[in-house]
N, C-alpha and C. Protein backbone atom coordinates (compact mmCIF):
# COMPACT_ATOMS: atom_id res chain seq x y z
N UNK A 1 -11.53 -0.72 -7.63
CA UNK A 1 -10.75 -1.94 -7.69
C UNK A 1 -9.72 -1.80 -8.79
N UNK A 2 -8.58 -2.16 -8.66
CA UNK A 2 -7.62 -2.32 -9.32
C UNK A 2 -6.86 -3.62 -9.45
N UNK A 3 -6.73 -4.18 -10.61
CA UNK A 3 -5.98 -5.69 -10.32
C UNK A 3 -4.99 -5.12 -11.63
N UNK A 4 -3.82 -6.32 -11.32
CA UNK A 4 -2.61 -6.25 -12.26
C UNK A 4 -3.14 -7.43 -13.57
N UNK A 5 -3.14 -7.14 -14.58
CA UNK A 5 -3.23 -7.76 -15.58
C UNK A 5 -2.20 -8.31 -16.11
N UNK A 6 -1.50 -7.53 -16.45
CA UNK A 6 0.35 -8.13 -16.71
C UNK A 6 0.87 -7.35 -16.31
N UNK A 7 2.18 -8.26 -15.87
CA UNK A 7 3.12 -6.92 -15.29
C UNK A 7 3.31 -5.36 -15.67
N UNK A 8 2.70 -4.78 -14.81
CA UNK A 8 2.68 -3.25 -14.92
C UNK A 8 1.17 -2.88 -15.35
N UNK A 9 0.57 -3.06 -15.77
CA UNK A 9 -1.04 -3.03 -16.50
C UNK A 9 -1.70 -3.48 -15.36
N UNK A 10 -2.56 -2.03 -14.89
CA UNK A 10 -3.50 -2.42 -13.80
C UNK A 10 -4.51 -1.92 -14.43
N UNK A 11 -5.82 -2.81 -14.43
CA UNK A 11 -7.09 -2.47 -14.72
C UNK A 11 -8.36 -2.37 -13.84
N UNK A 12 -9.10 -1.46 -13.68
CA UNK A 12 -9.50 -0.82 -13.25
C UNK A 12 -11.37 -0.48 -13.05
N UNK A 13 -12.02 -1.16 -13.64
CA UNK A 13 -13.39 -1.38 -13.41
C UNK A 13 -14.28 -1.10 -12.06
N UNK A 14 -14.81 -0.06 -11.90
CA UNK A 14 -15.50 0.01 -10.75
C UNK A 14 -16.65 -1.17 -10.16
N UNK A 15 -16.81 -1.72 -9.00
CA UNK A 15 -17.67 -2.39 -8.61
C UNK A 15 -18.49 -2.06 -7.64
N UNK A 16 -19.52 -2.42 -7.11
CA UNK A 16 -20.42 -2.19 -6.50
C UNK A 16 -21.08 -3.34 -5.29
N UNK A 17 -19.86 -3.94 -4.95
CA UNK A 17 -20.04 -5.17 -3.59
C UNK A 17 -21.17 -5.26 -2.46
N UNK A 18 -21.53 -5.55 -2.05
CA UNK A 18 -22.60 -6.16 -1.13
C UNK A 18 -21.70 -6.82 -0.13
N UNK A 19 -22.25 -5.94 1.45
CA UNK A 19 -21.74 -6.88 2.40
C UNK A 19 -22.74 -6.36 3.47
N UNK A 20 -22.39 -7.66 5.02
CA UNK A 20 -23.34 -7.24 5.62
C UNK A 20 -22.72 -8.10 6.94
N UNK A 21 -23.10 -7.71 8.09
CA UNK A 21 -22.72 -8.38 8.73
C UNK A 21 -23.47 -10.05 9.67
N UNK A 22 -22.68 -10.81 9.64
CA UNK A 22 -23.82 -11.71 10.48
C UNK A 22 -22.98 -12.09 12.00
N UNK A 23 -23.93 -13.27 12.35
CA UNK A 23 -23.77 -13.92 13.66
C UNK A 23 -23.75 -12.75 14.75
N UNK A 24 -24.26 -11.70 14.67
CA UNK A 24 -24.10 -10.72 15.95
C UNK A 24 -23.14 -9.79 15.54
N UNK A 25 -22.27 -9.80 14.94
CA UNK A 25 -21.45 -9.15 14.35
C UNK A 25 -19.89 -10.21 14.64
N UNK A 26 -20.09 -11.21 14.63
CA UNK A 26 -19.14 -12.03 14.92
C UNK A 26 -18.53 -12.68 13.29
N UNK A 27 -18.96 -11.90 12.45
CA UNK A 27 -18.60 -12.16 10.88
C UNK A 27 -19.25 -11.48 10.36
N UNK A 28 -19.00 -11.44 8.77
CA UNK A 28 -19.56 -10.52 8.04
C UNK A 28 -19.62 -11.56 6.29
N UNK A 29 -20.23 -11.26 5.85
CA UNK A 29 -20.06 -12.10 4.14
C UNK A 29 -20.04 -10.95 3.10
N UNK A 30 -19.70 -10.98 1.79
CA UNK A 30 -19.72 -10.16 0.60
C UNK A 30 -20.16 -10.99 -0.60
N UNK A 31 -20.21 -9.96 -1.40
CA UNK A 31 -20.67 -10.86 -2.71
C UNK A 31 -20.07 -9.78 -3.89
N UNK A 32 -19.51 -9.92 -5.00
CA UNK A 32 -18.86 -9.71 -6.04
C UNK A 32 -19.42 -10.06 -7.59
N UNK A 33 -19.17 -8.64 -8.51
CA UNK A 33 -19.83 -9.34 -9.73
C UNK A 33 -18.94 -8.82 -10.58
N UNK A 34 -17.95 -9.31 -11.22
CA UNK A 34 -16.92 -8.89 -11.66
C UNK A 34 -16.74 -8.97 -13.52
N UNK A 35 -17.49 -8.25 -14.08
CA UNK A 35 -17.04 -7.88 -15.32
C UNK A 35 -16.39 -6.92 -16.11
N UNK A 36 -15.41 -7.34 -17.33
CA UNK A 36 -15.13 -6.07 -18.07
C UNK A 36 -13.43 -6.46 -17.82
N UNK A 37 -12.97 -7.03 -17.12
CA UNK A 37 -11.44 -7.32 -16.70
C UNK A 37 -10.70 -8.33 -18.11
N UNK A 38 -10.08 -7.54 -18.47
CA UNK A 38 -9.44 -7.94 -20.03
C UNK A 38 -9.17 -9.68 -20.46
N UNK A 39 -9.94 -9.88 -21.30
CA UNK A 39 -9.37 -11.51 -21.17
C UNK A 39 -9.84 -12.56 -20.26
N UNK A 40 -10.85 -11.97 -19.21
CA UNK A 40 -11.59 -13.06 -18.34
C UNK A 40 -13.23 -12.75 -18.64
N UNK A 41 -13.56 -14.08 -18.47
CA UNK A 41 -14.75 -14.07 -18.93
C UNK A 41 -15.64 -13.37 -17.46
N UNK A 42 -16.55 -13.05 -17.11
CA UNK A 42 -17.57 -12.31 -16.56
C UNK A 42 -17.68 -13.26 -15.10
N UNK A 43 -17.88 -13.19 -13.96
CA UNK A 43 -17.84 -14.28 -12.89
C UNK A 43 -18.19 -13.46 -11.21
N UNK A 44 -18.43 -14.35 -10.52
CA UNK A 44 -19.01 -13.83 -9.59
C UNK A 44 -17.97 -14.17 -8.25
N UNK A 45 -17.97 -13.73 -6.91
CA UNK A 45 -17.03 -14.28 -5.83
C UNK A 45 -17.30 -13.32 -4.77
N UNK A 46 -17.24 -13.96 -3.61
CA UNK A 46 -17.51 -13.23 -2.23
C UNK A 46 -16.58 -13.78 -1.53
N UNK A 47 -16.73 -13.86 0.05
CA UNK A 47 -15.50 -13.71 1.25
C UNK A 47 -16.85 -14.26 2.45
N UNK A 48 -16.96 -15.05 2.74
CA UNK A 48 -16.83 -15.41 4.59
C UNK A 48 -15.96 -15.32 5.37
N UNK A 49 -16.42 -14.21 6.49
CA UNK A 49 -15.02 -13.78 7.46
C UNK A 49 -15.83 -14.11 8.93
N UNK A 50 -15.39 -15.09 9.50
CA UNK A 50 -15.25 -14.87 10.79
C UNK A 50 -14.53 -15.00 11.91
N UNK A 51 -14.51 -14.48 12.89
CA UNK A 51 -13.88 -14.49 14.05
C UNK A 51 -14.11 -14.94 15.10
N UNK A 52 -12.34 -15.25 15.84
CA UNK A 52 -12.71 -16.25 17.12
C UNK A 52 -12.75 -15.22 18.24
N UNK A 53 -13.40 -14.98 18.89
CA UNK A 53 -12.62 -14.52 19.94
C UNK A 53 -12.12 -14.68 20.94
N UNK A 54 -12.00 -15.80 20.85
CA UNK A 54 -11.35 -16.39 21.84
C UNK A 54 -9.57 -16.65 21.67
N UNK A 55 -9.36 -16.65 20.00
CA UNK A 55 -8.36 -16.23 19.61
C UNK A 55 -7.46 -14.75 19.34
N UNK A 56 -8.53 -14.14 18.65
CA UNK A 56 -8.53 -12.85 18.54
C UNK A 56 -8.27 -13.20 16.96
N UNK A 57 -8.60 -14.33 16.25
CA UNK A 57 -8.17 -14.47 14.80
C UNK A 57 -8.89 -14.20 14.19
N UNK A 58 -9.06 -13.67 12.69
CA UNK A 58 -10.33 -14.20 11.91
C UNK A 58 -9.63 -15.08 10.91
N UNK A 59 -10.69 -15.58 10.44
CA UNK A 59 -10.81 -16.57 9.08
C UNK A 59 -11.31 -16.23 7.91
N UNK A 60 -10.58 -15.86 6.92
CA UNK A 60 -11.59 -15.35 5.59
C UNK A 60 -11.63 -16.72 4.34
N UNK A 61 -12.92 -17.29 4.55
CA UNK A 61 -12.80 -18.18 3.40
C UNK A 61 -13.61 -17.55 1.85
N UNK A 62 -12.85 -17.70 0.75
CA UNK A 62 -13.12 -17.00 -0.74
C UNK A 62 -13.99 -18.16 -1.53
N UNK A 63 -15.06 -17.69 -2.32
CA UNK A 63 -15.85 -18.52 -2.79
C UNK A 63 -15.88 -17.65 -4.37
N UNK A 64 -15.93 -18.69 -5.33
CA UNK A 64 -15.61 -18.43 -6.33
C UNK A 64 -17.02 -19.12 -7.39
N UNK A 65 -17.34 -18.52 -8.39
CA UNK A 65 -17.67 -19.30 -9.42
C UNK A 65 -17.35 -20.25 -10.49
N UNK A 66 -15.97 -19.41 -10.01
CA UNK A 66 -15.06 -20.58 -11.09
C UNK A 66 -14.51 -21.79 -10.26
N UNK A 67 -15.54 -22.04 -9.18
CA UNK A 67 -14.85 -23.34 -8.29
C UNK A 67 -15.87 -23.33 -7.49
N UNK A 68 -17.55 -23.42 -8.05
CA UNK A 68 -18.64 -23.73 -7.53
C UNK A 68 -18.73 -24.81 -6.44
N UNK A 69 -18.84 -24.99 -5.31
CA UNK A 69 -19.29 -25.82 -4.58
C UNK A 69 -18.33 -25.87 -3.38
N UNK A 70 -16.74 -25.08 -3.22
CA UNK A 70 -15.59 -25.21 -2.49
C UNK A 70 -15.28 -23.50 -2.74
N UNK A 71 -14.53 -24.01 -1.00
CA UNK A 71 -14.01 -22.43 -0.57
C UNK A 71 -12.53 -22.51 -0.55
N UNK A 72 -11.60 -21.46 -1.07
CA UNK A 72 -10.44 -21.91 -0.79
C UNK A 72 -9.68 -22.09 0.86
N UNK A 73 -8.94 -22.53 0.80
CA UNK A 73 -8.28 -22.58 2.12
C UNK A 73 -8.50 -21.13 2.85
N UNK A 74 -8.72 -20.83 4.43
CA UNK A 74 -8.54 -20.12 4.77
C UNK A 74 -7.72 -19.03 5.11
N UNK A 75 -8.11 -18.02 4.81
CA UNK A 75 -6.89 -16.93 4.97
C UNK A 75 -6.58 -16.58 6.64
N UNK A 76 -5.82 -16.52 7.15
CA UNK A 76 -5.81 -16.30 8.58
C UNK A 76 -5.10 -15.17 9.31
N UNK A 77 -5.89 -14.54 10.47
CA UNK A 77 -4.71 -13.21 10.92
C UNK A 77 -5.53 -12.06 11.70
N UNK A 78 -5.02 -11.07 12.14
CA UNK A 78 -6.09 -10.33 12.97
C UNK A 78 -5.27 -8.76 12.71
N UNK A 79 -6.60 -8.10 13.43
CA UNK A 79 -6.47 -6.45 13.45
C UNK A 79 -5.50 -5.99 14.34
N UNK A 80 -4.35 -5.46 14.18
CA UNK A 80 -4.15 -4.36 15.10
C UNK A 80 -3.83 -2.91 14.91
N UNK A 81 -4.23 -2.03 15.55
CA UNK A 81 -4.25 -0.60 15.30
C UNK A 81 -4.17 -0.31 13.38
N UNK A 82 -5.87 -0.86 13.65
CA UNK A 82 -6.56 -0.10 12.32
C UNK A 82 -5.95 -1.19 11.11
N UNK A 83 -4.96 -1.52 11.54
CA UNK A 83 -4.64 -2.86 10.55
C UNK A 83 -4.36 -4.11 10.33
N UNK A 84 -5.28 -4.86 9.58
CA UNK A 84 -5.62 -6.68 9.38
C UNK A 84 -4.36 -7.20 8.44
N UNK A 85 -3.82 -7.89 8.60
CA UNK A 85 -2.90 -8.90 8.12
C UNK A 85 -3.53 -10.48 8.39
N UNK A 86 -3.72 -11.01 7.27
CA UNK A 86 -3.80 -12.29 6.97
C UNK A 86 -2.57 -13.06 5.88
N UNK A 87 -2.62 -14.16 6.11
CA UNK A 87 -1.44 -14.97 5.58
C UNK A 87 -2.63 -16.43 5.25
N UNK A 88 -2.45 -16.88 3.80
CA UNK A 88 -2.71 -17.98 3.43
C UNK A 88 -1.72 -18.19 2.53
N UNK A 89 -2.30 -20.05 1.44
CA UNK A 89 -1.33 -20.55 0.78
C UNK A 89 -2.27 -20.64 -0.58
N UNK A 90 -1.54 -20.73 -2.18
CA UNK A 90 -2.13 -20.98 -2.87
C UNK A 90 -1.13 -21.01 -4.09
N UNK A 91 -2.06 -21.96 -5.33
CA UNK A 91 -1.33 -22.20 -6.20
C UNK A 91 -1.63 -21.54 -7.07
N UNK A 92 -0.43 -20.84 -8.21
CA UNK A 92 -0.05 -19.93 -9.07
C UNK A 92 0.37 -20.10 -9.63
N UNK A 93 0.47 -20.07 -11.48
CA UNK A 93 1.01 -20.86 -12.24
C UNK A 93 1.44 -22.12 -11.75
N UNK A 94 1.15 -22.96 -11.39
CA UNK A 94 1.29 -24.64 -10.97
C UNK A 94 2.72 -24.35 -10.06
N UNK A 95 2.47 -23.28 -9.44
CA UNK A 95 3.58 -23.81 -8.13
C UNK A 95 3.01 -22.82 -6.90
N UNK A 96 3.67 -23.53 -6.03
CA UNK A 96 2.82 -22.85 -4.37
C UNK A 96 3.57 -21.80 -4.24
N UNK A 97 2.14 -20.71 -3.90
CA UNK A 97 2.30 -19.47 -3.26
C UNK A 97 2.01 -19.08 -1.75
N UNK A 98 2.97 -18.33 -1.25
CA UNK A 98 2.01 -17.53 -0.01
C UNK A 98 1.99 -16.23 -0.36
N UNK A 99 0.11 -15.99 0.24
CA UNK A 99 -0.23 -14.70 -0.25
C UNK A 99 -1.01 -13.95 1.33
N UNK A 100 -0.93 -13.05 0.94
CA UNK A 100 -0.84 -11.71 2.32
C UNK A 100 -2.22 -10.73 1.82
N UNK A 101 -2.89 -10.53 2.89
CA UNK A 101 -4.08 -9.47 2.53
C UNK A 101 -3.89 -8.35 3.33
N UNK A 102 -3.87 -7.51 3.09
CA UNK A 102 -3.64 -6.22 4.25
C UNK A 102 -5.12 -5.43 3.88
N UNK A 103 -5.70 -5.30 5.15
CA UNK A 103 -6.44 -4.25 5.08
C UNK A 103 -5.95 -3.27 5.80
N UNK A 104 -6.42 -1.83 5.49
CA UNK A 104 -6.05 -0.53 6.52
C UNK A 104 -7.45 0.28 6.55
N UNK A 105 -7.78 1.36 7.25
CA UNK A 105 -8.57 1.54 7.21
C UNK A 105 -8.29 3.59 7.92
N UNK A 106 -9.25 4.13 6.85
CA UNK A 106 -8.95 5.47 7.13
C UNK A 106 -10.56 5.85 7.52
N UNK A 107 -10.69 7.39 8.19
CA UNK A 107 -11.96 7.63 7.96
C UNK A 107 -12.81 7.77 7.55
N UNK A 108 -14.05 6.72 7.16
CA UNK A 108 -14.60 6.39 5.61
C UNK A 108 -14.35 5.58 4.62
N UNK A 109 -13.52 4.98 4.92
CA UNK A 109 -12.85 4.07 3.88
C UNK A 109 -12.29 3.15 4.23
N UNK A 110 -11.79 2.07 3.17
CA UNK A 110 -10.87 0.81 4.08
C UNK A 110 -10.43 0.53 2.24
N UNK A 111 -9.00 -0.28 2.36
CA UNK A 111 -8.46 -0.92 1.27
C UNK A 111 -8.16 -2.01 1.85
N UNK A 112 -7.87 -2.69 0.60
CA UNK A 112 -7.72 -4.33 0.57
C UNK A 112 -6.61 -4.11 -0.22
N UNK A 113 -5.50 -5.02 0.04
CA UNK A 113 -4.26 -5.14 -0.71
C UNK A 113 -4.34 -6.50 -0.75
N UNK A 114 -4.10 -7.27 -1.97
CA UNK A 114 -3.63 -8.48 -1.80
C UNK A 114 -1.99 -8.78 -2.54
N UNK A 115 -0.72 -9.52 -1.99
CA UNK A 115 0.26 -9.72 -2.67
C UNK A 115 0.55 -10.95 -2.73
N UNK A 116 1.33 -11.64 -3.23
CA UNK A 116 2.10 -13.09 -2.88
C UNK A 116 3.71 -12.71 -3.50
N UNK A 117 3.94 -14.16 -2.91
CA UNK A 117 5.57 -14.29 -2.84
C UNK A 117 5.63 -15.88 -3.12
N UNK A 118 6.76 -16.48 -4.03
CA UNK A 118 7.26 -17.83 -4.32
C UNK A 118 8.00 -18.40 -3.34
N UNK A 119 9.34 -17.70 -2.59
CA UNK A 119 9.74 -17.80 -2.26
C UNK A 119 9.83 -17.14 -0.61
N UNK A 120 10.13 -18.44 0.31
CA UNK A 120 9.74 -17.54 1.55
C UNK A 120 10.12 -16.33 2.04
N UNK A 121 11.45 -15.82 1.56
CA UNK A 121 11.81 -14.55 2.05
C UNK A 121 12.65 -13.66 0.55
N UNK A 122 11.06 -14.32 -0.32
CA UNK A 122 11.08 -13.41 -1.95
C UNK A 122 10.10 -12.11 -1.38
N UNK A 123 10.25 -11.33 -2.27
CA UNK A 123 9.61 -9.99 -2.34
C UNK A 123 7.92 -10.25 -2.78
N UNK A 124 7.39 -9.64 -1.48
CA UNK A 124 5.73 -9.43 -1.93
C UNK A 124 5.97 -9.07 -3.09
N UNK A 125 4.42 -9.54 -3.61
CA UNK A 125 4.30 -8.37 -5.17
C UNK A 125 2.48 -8.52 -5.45
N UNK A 126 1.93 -7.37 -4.92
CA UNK A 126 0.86 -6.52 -5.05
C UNK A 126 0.47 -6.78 -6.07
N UNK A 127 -1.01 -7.71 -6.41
CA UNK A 127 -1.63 -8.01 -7.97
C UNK A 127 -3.13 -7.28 -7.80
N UNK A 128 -3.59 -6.72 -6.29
CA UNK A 128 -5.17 -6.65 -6.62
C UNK A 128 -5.22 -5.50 -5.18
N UNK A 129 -5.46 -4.88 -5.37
CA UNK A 129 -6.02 -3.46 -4.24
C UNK A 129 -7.71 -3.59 -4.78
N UNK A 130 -8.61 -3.20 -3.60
CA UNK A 130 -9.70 -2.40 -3.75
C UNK A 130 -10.19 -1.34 -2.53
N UNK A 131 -10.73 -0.32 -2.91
CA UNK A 131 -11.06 0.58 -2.02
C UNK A 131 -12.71 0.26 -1.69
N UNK A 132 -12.65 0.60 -0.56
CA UNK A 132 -14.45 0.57 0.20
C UNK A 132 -14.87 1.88 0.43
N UNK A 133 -15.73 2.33 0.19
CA UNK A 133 -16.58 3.25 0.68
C UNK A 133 -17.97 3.60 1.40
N UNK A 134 -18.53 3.69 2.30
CA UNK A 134 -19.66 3.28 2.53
C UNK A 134 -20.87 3.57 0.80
N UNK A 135 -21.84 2.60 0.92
CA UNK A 135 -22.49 3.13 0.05
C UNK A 135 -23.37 4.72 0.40
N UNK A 136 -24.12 5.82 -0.85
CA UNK A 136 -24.36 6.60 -0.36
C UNK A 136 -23.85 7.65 0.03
């Protein structure tokens, strides 16, 4: 995992995530334990993802410790050839963002990109990548 700390300063802490799949394989959940990231105190966070298929969408809702009891808005968007694009909304320094998740996925592996943008046709800007590996 890599997140941007301040502009240009990416830090770097390895993690060790938990996921699994449910409903038949019609979703999947994670769980996160995130310490050692400069300046934030120690905290926990996972992902509910599921899918319609009747849409062909999924839904990823983010659950946080630092916002016990609520999920943020849903992230929304689907796979094609090997790659997931989702689009949600959120607030960032006290003004609204839209932010973009890209997953890709190679043999053995998968990344997570997350970026946002202020402005609707402002420039992504990449604050948090993580790589997957199977465990083992």
């Amino acid at each position: 995992m890599r997140r941007l700390s301040v502009p240009g300063a990416w830090v770097g802490p390895c993690l060790k995530p938990t996921a699994r799949p449910i409903l038949g394989g019609l979703g999947n959940i994670d769980a996160f334990s995130f310490a050692g990231l400069p300046g934030i105190d120690p905290w926990e966070a996972g992902t509910v993802r599921l899918y319609d298929p009747r849409t062909g969408l999924w839904r990823l809702y983010w659950m946080t410790s630092r916002s016990p009891g609520d999920f943020d808005p849903p992230m929304e968007g689907r796979f094609e050839d090997e790659v997931g694009v989702f689009y949600g909304a959120e607030e960032r320094d006290g003004r609204a963002a839209r932010v973009r998740f890209v997953w890709t996925h190679t043999p053995g592996a998968a990344r997570w990109e997350q970026s946002y943008r202020f402005e609707e046709d402002g420039p992504w800007k990449t604050d948090w990548i993580m790589d997957f590996r199977p465990a083992g």
